[in-house]
Every structure is written in structure tokens, then in C-alpha cells.
N, C-alpha and C. Protein backbone atom coordinates (compact mmCIF):
# COMPACT_ATOMS: atom_id res chain seq x y z
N UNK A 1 -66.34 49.09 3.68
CA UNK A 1 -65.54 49.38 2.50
C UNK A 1 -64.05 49.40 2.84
N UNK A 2 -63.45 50.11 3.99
CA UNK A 2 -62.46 50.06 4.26
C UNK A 2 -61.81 49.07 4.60
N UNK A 3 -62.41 47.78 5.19
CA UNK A 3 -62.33 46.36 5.66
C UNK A 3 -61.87 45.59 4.14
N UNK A 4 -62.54 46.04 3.21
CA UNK A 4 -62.50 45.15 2.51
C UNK A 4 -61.26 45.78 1.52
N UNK A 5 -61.00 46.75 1.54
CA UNK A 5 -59.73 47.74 0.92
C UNK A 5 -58.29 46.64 1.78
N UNK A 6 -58.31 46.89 2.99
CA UNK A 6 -57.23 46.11 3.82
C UNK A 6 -57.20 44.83 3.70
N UNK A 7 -58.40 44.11 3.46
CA UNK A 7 -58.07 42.81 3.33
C UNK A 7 -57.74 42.52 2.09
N UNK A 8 -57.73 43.20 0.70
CA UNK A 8 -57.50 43.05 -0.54
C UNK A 8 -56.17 43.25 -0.30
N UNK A 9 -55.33 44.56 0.01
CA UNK A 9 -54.05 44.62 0.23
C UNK A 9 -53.61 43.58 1.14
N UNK A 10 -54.02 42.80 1.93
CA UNK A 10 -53.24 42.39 2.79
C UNK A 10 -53.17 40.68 2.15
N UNK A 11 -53.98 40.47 0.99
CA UNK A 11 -53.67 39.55 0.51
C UNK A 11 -53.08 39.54 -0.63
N UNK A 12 -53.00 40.54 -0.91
CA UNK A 12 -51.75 40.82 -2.03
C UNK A 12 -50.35 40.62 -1.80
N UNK A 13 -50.16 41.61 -0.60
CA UNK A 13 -48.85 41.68 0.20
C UNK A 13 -48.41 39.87 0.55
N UNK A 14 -49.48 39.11 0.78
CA UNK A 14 -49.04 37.67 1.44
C UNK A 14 -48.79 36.56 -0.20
N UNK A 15 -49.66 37.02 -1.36
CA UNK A 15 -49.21 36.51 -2.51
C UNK A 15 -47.68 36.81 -2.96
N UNK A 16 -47.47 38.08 -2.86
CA UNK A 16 -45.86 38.49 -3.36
C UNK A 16 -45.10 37.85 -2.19
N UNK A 17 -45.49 37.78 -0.83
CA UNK A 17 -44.30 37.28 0.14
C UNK A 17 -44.21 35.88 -0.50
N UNK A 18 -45.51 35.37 -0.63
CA UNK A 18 -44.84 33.95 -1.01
C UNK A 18 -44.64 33.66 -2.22
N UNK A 19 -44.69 34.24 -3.44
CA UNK A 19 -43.69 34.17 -4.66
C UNK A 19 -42.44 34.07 -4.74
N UNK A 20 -42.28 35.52 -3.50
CA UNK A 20 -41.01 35.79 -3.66
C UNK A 20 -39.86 34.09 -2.78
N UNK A 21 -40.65 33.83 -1.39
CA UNK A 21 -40.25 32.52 -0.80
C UNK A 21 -40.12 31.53 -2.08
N UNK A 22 -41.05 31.36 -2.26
CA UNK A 22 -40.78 30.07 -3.78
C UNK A 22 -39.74 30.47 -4.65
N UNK A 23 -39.72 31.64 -5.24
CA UNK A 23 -38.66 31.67 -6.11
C UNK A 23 -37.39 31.78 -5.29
N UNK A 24 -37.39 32.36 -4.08
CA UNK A 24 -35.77 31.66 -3.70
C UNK A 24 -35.42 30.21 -3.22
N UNK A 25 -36.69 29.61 -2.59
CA UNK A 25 -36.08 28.13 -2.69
C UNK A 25 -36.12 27.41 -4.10
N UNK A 26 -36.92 27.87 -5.01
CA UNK A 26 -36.25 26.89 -6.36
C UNK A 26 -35.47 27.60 -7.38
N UNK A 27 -34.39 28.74 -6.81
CA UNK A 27 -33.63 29.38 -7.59
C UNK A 27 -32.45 29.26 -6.74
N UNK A 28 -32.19 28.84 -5.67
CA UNK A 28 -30.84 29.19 -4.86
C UNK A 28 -30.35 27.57 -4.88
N UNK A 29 -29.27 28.13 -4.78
CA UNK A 29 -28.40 26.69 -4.93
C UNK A 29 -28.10 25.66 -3.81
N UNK A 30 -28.03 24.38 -4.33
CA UNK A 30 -28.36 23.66 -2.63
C UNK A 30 -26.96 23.42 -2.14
N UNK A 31 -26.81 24.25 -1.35
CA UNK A 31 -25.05 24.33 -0.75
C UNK A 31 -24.79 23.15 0.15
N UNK A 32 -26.01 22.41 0.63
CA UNK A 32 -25.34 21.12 1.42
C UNK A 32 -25.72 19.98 0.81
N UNK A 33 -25.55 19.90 -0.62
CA UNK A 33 -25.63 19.03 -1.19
C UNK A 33 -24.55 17.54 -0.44
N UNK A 34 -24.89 16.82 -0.78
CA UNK A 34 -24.41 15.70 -0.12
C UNK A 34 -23.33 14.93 -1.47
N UNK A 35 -22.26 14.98 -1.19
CA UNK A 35 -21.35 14.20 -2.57
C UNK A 35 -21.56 13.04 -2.59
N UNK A 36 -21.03 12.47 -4.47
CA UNK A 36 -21.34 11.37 -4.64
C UNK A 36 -19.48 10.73 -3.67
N UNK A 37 -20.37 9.31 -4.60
CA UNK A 37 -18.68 8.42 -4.22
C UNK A 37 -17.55 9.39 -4.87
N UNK A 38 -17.79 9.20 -6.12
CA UNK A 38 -16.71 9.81 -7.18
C UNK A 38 -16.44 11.39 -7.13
N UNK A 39 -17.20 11.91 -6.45
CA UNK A 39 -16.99 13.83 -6.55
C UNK A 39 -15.90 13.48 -4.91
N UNK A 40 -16.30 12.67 -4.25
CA UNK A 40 -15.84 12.59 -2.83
C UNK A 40 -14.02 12.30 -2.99
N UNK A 41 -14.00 11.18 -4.08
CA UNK A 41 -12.66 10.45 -4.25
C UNK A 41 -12.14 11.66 -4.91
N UNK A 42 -12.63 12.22 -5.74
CA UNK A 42 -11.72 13.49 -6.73
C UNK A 42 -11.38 14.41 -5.84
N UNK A 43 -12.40 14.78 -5.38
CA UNK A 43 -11.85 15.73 -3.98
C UNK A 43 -10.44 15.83 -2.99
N UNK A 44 -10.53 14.45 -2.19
CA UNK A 44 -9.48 13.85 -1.68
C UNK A 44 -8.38 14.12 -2.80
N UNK A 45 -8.25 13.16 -3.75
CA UNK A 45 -7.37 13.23 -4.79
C UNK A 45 -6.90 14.96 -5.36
N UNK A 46 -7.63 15.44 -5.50
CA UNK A 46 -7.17 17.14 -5.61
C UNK A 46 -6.35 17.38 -4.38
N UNK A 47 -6.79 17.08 -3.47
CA UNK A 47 -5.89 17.91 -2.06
C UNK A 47 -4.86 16.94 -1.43
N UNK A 48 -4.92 15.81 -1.75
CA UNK A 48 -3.49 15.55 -1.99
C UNK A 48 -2.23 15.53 -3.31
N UNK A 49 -2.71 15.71 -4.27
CA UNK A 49 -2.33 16.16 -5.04
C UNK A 49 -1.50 17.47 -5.19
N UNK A 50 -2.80 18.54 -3.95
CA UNK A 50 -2.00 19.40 -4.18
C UNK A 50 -1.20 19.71 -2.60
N UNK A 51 -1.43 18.80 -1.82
CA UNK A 51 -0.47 18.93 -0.36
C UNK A 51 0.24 17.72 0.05
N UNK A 52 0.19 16.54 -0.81
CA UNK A 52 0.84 15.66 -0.62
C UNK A 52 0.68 14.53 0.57
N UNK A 53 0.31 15.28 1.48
CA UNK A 53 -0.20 14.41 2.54
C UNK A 53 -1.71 14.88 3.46
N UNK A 54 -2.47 14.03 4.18
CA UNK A 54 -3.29 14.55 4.85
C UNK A 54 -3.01 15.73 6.26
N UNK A 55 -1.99 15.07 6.70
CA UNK A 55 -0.94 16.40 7.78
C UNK A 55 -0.46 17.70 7.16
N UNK A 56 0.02 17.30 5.69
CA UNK A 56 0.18 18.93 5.30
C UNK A 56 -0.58 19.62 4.78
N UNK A 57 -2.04 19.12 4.48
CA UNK A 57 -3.18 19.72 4.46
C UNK A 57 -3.88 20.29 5.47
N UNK A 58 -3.51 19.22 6.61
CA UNK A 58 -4.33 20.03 8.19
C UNK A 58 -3.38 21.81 8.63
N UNK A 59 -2.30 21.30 8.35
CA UNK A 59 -1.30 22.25 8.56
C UNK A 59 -1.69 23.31 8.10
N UNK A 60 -1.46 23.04 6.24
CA UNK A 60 -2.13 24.55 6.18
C UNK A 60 -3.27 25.27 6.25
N UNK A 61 -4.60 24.30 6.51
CA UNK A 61 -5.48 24.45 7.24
C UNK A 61 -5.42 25.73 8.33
N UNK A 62 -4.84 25.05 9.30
CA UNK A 62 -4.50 25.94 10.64
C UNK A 62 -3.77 27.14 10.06
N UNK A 63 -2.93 27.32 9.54
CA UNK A 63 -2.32 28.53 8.89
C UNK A 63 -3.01 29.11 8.08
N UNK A 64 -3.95 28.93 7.66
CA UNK A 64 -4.85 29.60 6.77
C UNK A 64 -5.97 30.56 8.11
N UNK A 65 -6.05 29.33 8.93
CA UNK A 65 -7.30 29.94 9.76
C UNK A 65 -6.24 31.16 11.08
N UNK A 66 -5.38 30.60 11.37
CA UNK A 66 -4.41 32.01 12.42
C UNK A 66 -4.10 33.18 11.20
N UNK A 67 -4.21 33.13 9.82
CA UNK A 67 -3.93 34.09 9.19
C UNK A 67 -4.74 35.13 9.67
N UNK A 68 -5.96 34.27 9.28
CA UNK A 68 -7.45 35.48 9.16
C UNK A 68 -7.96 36.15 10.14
N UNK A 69 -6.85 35.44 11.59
CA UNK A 69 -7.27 36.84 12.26
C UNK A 69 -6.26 38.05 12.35
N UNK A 70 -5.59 38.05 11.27
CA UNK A 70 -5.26 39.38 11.16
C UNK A 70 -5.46 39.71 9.67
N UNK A 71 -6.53 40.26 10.00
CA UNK A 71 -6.91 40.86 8.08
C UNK A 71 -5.70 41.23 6.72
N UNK A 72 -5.08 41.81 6.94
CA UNK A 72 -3.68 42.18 5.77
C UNK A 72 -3.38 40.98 5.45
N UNK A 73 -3.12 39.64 6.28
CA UNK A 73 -2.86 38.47 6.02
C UNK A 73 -3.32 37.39 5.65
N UNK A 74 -4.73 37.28 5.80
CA UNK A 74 -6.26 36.37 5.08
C UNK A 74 -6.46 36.44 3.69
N UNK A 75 -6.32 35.23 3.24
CA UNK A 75 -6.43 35.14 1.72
C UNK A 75 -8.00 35.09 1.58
């Protein structure tokens, strides 16, 4: 009786683990989505747009990243 008490719970416990797995892979968002042509070109086009060149984008790149190691200064 007790065998069969644990194995009822213990297949319960493995139904909710894997609900819960399924609903986060078909509810979470796919962050390495791969861009198209056109999301790729707009992209580019935004950041030079808004830095004018590919060097003054790397630039502030690097100034963005020596900010953050000092916290008060990390956007």
C-alpha cells in the first residue's frame, strides 16, 4: 500500500515537472532568434543613424562597457 501511495505521488510530481518544462519552452521568448535580411539592414541603419559611423559606434561601445565597471556610472 505504501509502494503504491509513493509511486502515485511520484508520478504526479514528474507530470507537473513536465507541464511546467513545456509551458516554459512554448511561452518564453526565442532570444536567439536569427534576423531577417531587412530587420538586419534596419538595424545597421538605426545605429548609424544614430552614431554616424561604424568607429563611433565601437567607441561608444567601449565607453559604455569601462562605464559599468563602476556602478554610479552604468547606464
Amino acid at each position: 500500500m505504501e509502494n503504491k501511495k509513493d509511486l502515485i505521488i511520484g508520478i504526479i510530481v514528474l507530470v507537473v515537472i513536465g507541464i511546467s518544462v513545456l509551458y516554459t519552452i512554448f511561452t518564453e521568448p526565442i532570444s536567439n532568434k536569427i534576423p531577417t535580411a531587412e530587420e538586419e539592414k534596419a538595424l545597421e541603419k538605426k545605429i548609424l543613424d544614430r552614431y554616424g559611423s561604424w568607429e563611433n559606434a565601437e567607441y561608444q561601445a567601449q565607453q559604455n562597457e569601462q562605464e559599468c565597471f563602476n556602478p554610479p556610472l552604468c547606464r
